[in-house]
C-alpha atoms as a PDB file:
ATOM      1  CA  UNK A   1     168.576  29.138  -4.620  1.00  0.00           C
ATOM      2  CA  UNK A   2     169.818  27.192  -7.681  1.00  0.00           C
ATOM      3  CA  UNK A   3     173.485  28.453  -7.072  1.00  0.00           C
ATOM      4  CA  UNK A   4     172.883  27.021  -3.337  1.00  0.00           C
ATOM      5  CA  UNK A   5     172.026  23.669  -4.891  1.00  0.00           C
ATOM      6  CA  UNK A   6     174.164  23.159  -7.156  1.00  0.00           C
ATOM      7  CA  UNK A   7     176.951  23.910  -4.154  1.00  0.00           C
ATOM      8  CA  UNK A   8     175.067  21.328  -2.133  1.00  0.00           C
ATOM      9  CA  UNK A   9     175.032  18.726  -4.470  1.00  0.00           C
ATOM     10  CA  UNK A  10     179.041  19.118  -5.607  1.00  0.00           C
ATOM     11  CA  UNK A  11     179.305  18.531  -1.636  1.00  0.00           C
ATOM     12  CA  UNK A  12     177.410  15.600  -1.899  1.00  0.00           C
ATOM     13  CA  UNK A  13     179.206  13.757  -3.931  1.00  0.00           C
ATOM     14  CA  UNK A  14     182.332  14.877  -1.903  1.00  0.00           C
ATOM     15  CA  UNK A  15     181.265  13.352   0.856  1.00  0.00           C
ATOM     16  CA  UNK A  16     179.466  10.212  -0.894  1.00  0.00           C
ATOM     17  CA  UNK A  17     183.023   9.452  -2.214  1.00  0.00           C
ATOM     18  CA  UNK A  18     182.116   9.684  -5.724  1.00  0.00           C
ATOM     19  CA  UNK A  19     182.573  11.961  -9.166  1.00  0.00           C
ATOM     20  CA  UNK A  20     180.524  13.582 -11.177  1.00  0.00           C
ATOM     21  CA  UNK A  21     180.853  13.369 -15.240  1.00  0.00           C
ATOM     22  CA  UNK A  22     180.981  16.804 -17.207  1.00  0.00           C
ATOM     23  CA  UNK A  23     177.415  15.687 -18.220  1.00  0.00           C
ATOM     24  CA  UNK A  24     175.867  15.745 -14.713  1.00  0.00           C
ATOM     25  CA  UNK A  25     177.694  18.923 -13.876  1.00  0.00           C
ATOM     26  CA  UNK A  26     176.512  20.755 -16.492  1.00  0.00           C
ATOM     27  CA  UNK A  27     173.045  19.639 -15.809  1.00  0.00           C
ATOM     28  CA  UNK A  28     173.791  19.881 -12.094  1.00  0.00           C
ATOM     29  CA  UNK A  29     175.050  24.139 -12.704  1.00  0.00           C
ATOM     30  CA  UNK A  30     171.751  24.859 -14.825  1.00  0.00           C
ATOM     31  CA  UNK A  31     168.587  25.993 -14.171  1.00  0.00           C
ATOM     32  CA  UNK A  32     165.665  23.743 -13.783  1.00  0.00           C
ATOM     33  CA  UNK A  33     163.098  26.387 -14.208  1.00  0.00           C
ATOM     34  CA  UNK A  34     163.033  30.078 -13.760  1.00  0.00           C
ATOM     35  CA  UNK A  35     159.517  29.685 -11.632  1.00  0.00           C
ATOM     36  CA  UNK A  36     160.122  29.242  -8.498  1.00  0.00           C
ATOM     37  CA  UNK A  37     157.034  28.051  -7.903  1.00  0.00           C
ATOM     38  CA  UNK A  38     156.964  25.097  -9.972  1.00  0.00           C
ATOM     39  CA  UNK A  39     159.730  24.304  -8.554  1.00  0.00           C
ATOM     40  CA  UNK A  40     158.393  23.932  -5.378  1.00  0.00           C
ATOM     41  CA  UNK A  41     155.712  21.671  -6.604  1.00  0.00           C
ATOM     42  CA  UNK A  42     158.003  19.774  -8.517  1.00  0.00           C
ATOM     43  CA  UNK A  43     160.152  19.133  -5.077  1.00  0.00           C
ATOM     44  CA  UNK A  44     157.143  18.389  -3.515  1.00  0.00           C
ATOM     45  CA  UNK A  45     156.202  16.163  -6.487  1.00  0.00           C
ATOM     46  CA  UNK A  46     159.205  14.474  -5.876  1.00  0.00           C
ATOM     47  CA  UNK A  47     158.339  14.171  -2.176  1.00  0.00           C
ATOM     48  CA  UNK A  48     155.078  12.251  -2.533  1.00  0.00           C
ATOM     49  CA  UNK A  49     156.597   9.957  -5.509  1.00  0.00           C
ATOM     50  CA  UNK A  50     158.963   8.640  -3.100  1.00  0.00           C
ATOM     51  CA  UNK A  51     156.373   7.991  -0.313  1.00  0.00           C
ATOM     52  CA  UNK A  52     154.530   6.194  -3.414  1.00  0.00           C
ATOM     53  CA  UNK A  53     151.658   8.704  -2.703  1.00  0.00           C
ATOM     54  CA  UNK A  54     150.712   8.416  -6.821  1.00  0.00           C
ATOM     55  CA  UNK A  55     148.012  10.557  -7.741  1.00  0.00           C
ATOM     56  CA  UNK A  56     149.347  13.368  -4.824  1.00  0.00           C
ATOM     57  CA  UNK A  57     152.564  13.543  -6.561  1.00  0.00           C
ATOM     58  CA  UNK A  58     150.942  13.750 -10.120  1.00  0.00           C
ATOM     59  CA  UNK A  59     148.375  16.492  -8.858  1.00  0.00           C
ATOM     60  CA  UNK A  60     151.869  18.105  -7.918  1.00  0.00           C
ATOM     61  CA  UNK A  61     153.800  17.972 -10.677  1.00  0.00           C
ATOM     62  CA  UNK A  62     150.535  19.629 -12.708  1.00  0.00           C
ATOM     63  CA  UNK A  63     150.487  22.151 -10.986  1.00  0.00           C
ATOM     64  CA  UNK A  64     154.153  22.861 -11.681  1.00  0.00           C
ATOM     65  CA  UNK A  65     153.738  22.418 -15.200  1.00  0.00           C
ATOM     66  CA  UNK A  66     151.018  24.796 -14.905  1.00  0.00           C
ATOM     67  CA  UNK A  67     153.175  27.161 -13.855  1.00  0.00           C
ATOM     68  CA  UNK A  68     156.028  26.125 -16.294  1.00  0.00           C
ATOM     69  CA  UNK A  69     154.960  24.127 -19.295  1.00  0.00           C
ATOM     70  CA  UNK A  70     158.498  24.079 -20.381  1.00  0.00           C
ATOM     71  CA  UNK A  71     159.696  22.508 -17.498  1.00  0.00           C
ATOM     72  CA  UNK A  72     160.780  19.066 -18.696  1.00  0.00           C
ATOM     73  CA  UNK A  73     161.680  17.113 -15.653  1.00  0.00           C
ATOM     74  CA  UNK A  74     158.476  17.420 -14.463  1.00  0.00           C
ATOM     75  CA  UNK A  75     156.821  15.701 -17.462  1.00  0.00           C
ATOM     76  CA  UNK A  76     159.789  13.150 -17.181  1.00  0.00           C
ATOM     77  CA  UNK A  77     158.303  12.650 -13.193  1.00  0.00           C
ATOM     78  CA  UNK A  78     154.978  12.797 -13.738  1.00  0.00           C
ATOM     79  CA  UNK A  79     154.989   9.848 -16.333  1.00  0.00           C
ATOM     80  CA  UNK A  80     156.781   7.704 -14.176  1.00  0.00           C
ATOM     81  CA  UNK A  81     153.814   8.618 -11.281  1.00  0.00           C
ATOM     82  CA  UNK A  82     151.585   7.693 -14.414  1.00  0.00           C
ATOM     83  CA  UNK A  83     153.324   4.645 -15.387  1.00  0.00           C
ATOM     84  CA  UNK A  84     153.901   3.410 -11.684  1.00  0.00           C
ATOM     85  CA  UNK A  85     150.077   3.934 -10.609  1.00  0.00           C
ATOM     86  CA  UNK A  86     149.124   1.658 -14.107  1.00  0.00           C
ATOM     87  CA  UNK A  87     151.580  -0.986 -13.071  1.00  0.00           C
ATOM     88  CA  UNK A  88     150.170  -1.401  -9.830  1.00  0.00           C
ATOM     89  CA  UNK A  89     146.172  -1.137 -10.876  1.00  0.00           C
ATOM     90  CA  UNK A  90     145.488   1.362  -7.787  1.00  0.00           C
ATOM     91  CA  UNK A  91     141.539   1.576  -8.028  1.00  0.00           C
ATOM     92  CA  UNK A  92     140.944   4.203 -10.933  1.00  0.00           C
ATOM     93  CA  UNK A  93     144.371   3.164 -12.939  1.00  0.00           C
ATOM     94  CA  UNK A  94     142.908   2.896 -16.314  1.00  0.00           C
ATOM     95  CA  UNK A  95     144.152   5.088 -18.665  1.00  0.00           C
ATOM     96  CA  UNK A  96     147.325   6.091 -16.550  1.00  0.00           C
ATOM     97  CA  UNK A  97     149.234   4.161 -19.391  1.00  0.00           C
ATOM     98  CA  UNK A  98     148.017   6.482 -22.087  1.00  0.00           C
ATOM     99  CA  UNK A  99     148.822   9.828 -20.210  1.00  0.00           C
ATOM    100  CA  UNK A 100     152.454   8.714 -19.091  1.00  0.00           C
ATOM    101  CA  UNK A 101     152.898   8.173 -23.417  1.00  0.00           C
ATOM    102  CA  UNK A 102     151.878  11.412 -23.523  1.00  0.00           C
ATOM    103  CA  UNK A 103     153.931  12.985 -21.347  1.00  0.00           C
ATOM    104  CA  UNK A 104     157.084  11.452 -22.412  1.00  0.00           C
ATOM    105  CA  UNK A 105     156.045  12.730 -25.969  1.00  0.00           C
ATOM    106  CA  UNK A 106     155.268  16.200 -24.641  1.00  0.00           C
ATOM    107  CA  UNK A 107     159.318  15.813 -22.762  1.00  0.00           C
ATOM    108  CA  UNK A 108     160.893  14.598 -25.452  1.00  0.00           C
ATOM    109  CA  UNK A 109     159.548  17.355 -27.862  1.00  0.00           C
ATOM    110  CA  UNK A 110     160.823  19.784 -25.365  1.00  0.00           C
ATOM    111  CA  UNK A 111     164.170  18.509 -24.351  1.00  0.00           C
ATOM    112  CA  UNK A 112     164.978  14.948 -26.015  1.00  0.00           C
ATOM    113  CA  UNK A 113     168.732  15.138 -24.454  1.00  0.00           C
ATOM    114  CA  UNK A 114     167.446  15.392 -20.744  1.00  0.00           C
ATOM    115  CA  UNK A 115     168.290  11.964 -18.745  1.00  0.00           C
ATOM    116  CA  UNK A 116     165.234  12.514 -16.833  1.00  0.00           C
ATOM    117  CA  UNK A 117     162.486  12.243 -19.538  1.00  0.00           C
ATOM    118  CA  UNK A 118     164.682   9.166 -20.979  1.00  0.00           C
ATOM    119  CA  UNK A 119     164.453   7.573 -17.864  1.00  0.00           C
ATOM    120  CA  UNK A 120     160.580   8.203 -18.359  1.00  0.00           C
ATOM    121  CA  UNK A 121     160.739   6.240 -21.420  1.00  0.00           C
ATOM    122  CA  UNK A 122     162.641   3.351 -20.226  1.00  0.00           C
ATOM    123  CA  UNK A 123     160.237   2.745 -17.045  1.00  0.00           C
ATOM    124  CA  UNK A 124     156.994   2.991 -19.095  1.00  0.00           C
ATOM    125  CA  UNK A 125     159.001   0.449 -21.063  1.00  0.00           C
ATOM    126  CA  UNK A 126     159.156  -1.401 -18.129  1.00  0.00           C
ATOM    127  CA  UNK A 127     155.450  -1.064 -16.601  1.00  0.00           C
ATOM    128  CA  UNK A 128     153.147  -0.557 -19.640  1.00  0.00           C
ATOM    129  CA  UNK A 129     155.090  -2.946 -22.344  1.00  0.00           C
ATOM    130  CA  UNK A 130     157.289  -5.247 -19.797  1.00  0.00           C
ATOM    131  CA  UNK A 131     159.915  -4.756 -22.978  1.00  0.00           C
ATOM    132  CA  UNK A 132     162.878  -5.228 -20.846  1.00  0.00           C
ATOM    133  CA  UNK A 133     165.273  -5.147 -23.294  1.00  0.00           C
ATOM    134  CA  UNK A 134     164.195  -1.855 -24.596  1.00  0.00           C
ATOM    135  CA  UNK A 135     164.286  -0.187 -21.209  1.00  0.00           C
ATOM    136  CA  UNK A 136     167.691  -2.032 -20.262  1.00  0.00           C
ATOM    137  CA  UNK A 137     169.254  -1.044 -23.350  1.00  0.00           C
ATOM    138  CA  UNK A 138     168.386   2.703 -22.265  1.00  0.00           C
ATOM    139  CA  UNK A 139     169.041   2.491 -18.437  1.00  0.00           C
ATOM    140  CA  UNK A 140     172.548   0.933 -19.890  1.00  0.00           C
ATOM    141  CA  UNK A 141     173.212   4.424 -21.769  1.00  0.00           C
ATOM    142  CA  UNK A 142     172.121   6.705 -19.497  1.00  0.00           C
ATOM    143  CA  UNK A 143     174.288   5.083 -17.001  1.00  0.00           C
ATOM    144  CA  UNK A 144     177.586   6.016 -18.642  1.00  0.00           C
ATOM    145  CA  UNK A 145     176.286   9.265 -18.889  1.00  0.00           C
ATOM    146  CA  UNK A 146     174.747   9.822 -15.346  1.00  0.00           C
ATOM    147  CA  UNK A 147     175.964   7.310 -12.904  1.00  0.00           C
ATOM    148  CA  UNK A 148     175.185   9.088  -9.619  1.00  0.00           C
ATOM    149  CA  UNK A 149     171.004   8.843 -11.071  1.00  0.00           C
ATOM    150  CA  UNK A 150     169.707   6.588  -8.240  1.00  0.00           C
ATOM    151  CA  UNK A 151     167.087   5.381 -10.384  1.00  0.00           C
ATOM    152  CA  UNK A 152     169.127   4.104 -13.108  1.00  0.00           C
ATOM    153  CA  UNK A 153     170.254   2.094 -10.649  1.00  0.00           C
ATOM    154  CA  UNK A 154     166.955   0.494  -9.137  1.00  0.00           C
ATOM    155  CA  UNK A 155     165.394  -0.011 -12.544  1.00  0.00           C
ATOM    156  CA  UNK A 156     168.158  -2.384 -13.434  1.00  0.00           C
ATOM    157  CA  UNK A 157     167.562  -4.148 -10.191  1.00  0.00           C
ATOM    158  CA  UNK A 158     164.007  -4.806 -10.989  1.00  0.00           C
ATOM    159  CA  UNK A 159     164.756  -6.255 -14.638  1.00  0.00           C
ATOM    160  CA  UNK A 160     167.358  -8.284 -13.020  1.00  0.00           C
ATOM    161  CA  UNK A 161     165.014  -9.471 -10.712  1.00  0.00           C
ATOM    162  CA  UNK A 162     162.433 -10.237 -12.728  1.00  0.00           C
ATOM    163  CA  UNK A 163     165.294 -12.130 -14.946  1.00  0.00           C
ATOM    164  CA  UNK A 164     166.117 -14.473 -11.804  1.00  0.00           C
ATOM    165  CA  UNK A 165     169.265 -12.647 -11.385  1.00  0.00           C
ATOM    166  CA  UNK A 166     168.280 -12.031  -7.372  1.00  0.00           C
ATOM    167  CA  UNK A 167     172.137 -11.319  -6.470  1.00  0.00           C
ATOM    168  CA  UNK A 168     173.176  -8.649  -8.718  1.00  0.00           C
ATOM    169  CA  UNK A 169     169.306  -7.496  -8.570  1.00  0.00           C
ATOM    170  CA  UNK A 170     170.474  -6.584  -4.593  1.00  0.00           C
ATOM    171  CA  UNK A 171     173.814  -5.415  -5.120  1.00  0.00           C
ATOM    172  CA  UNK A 172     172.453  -2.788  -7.780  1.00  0.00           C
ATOM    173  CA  UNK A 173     169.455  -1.959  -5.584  1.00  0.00           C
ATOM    174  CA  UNK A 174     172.460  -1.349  -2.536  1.00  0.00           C
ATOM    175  CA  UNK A 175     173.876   1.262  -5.332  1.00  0.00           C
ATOM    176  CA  UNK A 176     170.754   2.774  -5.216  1.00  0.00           C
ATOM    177  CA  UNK A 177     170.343   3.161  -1.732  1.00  0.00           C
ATOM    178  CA  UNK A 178     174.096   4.376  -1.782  1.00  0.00           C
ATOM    179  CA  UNK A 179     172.849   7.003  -3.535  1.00  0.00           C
ATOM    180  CA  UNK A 180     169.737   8.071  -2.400  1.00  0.00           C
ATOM    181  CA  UNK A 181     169.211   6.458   1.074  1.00  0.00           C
ATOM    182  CA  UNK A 182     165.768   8.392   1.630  1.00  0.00           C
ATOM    183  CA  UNK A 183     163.740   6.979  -0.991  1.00  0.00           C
ATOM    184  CA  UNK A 184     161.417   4.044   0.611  1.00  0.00           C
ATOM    185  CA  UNK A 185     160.513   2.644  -2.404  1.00  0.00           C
ATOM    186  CA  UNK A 186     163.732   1.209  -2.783  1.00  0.00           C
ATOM    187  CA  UNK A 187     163.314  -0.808   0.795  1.00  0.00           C
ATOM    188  CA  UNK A 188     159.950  -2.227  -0.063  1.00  0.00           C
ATOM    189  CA  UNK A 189     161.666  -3.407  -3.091  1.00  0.00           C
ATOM    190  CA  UNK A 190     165.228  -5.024  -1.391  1.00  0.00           C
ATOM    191  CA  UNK A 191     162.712  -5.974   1.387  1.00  0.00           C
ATOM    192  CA  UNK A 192     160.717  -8.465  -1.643  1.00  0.00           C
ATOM    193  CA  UNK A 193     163.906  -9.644  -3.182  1.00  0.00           C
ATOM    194  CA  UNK A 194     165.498 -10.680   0.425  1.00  0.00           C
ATOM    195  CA  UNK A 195     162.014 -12.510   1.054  1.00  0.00           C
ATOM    196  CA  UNK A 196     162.599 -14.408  -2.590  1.00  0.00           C
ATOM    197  CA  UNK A 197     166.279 -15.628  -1.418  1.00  0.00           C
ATOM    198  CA  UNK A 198     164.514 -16.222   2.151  1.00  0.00           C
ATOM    199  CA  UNK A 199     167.547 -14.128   3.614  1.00  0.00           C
ATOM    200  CA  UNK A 200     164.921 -13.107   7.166  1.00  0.00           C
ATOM    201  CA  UNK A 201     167.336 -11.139   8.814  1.00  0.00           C
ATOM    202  CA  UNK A 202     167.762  -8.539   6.040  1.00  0.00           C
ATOM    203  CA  UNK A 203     164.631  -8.922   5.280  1.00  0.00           C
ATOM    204  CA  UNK A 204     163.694  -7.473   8.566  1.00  0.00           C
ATOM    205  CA  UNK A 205     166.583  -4.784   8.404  1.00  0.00           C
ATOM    206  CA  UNK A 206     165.267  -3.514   5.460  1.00  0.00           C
ATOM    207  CA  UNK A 207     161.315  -3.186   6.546  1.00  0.00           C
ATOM    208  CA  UNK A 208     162.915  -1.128   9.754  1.00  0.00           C
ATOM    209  CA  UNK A 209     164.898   1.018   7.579  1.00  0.00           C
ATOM    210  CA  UNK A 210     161.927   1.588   5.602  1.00  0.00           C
ATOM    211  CA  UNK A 211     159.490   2.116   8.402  1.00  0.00           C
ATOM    212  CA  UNK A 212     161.726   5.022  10.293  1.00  0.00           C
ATOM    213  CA  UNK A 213     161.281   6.877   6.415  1.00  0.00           C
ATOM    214  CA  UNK A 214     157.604   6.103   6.152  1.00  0.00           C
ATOM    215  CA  UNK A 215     156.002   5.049  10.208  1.00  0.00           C
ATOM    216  CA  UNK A 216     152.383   4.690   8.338  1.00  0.00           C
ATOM    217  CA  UNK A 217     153.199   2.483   5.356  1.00  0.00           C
ATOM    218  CA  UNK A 218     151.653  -0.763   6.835  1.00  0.00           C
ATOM    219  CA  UNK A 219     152.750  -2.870   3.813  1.00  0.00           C
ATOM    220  CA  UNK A 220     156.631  -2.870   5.928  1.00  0.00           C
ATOM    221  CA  UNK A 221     154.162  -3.971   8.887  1.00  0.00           C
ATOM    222  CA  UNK A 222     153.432  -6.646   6.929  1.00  0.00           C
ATOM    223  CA  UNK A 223     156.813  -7.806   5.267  1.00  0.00           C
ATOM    224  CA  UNK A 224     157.780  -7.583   8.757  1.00  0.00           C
ATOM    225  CA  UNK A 225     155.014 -10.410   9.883  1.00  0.00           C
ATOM    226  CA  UNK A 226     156.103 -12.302   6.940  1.00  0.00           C
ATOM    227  CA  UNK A 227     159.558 -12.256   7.343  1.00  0.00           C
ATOM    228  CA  UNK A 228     159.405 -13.565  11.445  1.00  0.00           C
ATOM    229  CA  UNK A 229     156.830 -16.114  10.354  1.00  0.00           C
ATOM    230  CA  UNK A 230     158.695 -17.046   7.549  1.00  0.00           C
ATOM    231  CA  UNK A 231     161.984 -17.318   9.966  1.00  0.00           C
ATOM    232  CA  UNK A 232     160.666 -19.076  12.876  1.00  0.00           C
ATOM    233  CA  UNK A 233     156.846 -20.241  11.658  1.00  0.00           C
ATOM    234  CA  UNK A 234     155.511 -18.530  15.062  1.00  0.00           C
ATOM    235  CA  UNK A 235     152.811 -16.921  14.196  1.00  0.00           C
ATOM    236  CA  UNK A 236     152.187 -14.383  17.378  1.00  0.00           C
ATOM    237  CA  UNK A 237     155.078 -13.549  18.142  1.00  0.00           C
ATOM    238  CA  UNK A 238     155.389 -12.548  14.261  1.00  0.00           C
ATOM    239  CA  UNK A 239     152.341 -10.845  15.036  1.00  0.00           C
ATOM    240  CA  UNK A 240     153.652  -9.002  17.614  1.00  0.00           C
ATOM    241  CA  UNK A 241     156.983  -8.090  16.565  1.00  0.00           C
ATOM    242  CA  UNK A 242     155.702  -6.722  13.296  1.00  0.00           C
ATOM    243  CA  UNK A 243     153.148  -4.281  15.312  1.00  0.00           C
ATOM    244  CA  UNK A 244     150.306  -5.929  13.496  1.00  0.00           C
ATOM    245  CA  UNK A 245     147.046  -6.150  15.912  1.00  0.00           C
ATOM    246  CA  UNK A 246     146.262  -9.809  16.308  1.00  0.00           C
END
């Protein structure tokens, strides 16, 4: 199944138009785990974490460290579910800050070379501490050394955004999507920084986009309402064209 994988993902970037460094192949050709099993909850893991289903995808990923405690990209994953859930104060978030730490500290024990569980470390940089310098100056690294990581990618948008750089806060968040163009988070987050430059026609692109990944997340519902009032300050038919019940 790994050897499968691997083939899939060389054929990937083939057809993405891209190149992979002799970093990411070697990391691409090896073994994640040798349990099957935990690596189906990590995919699964990976699965919910995109859907920003939180504490599903960290229920996930213990179960595949359960079944591998070796396996480092799952602590690198589950921090950042950790880490993510803290930053956005979902009811029952205290203390989320302290187990991402610990997770990282548990990766980095295990494998401190792995992009993954440095990744971990920059975004808990990002969400716990708000230290962007610390978690640019790592996302900066790990670029040159994995530059088809999506993430990489969209965590540099986010700093840039929060740094008033809106532009190049799109054009790296457009990388991202490049790269992994099934990963809604990513549209909720192009969808806020096209609402912040009041650009209401991508705006609304990107909440479609979004809602034909994820029907049920209402917050696109919403950024949709936003964006037609926003555009022509008509409130019902914003109503209606967002699919909002008046």
């Amino acid at each position: 199944i790994f050897g499968t994988q691997s083939d899939i993902a060389q054929s990937i970037v083939s057809a993405l138009k891209t190149s992979i460094t002799p970093e990411e192949k070697r990391l691409i050709e090896k073994k994640p785990s040798n349990n099957l099993l935990a690596y189906d909850f990590y995919l699964r893991g990976n699965d919910y974490l995109s859907k920003m289903e939180f504490l599903i995808s960290i229920d996930m990923y213990s179960k595949a460290i359960k079944e591998d405690s070796l396996f480092t990209a799952v602590y690198a994953k589950r921090a950042i579910a950790h880490s993510f859930f803290f930053w956005l104060r979902g009811e029952g978030w205290q203390g989320h800050d302290l187990k991402a730490k610990q997770d990282i500290e548990k990766g980095l024990r295990i494998n401190p070379e792995l992009p993954e569980i440095r990744f971990a470390e920059a975004v808990c940089y990002y969400h716990k501490n708000r230290n962007y310098d610390k978690a640019l100056k790592i996302l900066n690294e790990l670029t040159s050394e994995a530059p088809n990581m999506a993430d990489l990618y969209a965590y540099t948008s986010y700093i840039l955004r929060r740094q008033g750089k809106l532009e190049e806060s799109i054009n790296e968040l457009k990388q991202t999507i490049r790269l992994d163009p099934f990963n809604a988070s990513y549209y909720d987050n192009l969808t806020d920084t096209y609402d912040l430059l009041h650009k209401y026609d991508d705006e609304i692109e990107c909440c479609r986009q979004g809602l034909s990944l994820i029907p049920d997340y209402k917050a696109f519902n919403s950024y949709l309402y936003r964006a037609y009032l926003n555009k022509k300050g008509d409130q019902i038919e914003a109503l209606k064209r967002s699919g909002l019940k008046e």
